[in-house]
Protein backbone atom coordinates (compact mmCIF):
# COMPACT_ATOMS: atom_id res chain seq x y z
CA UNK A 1 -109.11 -48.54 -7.96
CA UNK A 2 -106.00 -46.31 -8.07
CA UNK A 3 -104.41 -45.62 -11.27
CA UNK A 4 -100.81 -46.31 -12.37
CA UNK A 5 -98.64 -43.08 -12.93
CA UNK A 6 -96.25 -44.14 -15.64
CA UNK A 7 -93.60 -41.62 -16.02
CA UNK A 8 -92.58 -41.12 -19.56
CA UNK A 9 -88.82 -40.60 -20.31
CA UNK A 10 -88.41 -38.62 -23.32
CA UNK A 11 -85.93 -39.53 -26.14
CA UNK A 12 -84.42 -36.43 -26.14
CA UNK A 13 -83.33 -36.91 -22.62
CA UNK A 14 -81.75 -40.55 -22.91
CA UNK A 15 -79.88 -39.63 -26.16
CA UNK A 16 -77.81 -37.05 -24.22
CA UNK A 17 -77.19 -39.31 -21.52
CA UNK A 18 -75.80 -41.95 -23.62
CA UNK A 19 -73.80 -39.24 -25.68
CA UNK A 20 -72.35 -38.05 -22.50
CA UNK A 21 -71.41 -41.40 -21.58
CA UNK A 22 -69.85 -42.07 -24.97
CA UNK A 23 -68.04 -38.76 -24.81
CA UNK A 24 -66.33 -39.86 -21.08
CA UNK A 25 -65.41 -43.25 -22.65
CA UNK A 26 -63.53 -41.50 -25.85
CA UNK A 27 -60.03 -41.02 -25.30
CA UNK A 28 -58.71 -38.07 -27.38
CA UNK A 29 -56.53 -34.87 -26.60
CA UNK A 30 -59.38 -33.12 -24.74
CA UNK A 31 -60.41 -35.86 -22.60
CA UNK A 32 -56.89 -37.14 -21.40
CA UNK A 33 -56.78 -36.86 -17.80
CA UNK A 34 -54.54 -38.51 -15.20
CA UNK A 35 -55.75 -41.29 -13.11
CA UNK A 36 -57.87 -40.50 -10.11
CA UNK A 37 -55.90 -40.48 -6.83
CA UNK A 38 -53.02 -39.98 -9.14
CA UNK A 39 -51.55 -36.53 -8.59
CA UNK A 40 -52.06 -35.56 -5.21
CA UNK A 41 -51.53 -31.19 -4.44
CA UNK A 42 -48.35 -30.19 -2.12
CA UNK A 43 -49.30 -29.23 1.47
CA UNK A 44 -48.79 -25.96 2.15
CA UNK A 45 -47.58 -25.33 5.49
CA UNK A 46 -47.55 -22.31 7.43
CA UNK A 47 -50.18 -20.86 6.16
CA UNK A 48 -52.60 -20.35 8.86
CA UNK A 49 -54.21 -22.25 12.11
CA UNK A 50 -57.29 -23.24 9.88
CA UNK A 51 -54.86 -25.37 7.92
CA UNK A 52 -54.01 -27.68 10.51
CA UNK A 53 -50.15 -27.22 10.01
CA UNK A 54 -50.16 -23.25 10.36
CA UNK A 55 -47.86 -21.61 13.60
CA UNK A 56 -45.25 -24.50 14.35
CA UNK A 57 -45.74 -26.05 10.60
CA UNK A 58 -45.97 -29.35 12.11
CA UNK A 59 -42.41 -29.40 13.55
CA UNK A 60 -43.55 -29.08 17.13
CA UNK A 61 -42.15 -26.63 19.91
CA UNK A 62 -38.47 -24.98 19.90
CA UNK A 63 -35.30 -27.17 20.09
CA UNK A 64 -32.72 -28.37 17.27
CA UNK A 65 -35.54 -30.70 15.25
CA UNK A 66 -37.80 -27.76 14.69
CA UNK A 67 -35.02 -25.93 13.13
CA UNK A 68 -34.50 -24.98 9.18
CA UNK A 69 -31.89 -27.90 7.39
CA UNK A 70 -31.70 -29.94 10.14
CA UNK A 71 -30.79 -33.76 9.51
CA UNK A 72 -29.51 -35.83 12.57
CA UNK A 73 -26.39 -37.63 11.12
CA UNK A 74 -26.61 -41.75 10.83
CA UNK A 75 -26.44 -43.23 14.29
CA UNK A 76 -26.65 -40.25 16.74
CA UNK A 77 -28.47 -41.13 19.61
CA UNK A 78 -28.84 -37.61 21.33
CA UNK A 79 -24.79 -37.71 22.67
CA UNK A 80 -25.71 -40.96 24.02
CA UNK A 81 -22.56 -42.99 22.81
CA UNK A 82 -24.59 -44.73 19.76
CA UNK A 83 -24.71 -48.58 19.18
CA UNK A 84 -22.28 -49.05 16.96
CA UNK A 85 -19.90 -47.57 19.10
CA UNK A 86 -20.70 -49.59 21.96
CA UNK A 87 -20.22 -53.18 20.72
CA UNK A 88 -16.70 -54.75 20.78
CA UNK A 89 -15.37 -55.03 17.96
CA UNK A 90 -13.29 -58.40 16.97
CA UNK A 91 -11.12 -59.47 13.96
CA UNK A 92 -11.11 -58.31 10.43
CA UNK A 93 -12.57 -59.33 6.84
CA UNK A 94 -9.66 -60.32 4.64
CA UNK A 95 -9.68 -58.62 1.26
CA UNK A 96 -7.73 -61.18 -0.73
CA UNK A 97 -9.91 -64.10 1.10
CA UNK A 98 -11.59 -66.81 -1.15
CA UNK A 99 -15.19 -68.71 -0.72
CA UNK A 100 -15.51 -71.58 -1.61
CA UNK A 101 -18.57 -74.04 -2.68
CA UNK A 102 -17.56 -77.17 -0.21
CA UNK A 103 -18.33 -80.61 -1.67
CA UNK A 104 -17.56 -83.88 0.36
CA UNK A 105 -15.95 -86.94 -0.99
CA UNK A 106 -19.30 -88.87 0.08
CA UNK A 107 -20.97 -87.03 -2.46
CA UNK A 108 -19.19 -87.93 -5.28
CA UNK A 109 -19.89 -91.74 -4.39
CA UNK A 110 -23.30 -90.92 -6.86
CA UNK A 111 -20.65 -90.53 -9.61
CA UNK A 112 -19.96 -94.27 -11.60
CA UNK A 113 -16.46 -95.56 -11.24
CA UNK A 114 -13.88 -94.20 -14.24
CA UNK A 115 -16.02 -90.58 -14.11
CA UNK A 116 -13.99 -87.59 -14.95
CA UNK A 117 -15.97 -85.52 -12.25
CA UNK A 118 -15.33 -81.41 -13.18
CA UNK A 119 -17.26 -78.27 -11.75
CA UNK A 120 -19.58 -77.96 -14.07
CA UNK A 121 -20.64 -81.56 -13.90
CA UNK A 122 -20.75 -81.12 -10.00
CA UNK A 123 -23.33 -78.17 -11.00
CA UNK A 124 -25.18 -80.13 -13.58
CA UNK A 125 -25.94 -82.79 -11.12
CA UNK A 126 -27.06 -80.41 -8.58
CA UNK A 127 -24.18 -80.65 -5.87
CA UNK A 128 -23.08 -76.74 -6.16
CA UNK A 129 -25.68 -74.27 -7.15
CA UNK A 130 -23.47 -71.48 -7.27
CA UNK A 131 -20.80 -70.16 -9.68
CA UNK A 132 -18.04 -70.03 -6.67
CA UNK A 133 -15.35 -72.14 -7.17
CA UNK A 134 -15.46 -75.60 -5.81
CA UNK A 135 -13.10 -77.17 -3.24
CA UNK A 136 -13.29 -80.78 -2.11
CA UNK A 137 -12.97 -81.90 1.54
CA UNK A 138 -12.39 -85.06 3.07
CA UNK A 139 -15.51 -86.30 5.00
CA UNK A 140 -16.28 -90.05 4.32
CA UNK A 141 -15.34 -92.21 1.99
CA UNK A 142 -14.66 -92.73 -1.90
CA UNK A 143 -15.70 -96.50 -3.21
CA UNK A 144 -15.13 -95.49 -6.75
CA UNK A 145 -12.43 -94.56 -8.75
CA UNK A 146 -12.80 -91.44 -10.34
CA UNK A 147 -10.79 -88.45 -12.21
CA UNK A 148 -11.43 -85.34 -9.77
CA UNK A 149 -11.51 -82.03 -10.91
CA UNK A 150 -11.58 -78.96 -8.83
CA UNK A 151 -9.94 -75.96 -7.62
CA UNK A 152 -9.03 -76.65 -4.34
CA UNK A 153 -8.48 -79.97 -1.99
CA UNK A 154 -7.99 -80.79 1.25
CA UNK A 155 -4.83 -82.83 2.05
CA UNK A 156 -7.22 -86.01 3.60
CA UNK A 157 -9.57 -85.60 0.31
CA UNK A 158 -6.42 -86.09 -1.83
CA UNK A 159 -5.16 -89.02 0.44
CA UNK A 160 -8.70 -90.65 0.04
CA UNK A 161 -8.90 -90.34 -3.80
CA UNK A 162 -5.39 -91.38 -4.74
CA UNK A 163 -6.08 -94.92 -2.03
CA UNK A 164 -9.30 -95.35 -4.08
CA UNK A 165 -7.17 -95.24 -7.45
CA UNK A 166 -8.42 -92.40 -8.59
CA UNK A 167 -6.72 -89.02 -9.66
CA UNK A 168 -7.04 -85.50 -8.85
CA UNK A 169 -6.05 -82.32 -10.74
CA UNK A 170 -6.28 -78.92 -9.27
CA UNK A 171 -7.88 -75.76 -11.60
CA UNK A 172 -6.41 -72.20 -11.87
């Protein structure tokens, strides 16, 4: 029958393991290191064909984009007339122009009839979600007579809320 080696670990041995261990775990001035992956070192290049970026430096053969401080400006296309020279062009973007948040007078048929309806009703109930001012258009029709509020109207919305007997005021 074959015997059984049975190694026998020392306690000299496992007490410096687990000291080691404790010491790695420690966080004090000595031990403070960054995370791995962390810093990463600068590539050095042009500094031999054993480095893998040593001759041309990684900027290829001759011409303008192998060249010291080059930067192509925004949109050059190589003298090709660029893109955003090549698509018509049409109109202009008003400086002084408002946008508005559009509610229709079918909308305000959720409102019950004597309501003084005001923006921040209109955005209380859901109908504007934006802090634009509100301007009311004309599309269907008012049953109930309400106060409206708002800072803009179209001439059929104020035709439709003055022949449902209600009122409209317009805000600054």
């Amino acid at each position: 029958m074959a015997k059984k080696i049975v190694r026998k670990v020392s306690n000299r041995t496992s007490g410096k393991k687990a000291a080691n261990k404790e010491r790695r775990n420690s966080f004090n001035l000595e031990t403070l290191r960054p995370p791995r992956g962390s810093r990463k070192r600068k590539v050095r290049v042009g500094r031999g064909i054993g480095s893998k970026l040593g001759r041309t430096s990684g900027a290829g053969n001759k011409g303008q984009k192998s060249r010291r401080g080059y930067s192509r400006r925004r949109g050059f296309e190589g003298g090709q007339m660029p893109l955003h020279r090549r698509i018509p062009k049409r109109g202009f973007r008003s400086p002084f122009g408002k946008t508005f948040a559009v509610i229709n007078l079918q909308d305000l048929n959720a409102f019950p009839a004597g309501e003084t309806v005001t923006p921040d009703l209109l955005r209380a109930h859901g109908f504007v979600r934006t802090t634009q001012q509100i301007k009311i258009l004309g599309d269907g029709d008012l049953q109930n007579k309400l106060a409206v509020h708002a800072h803009a109207f179209s001439a059929s919305a104020k035709d439709k809320i003055t022949k449902a007997g209600g009122s409209f005021e317009v805000l600054a």
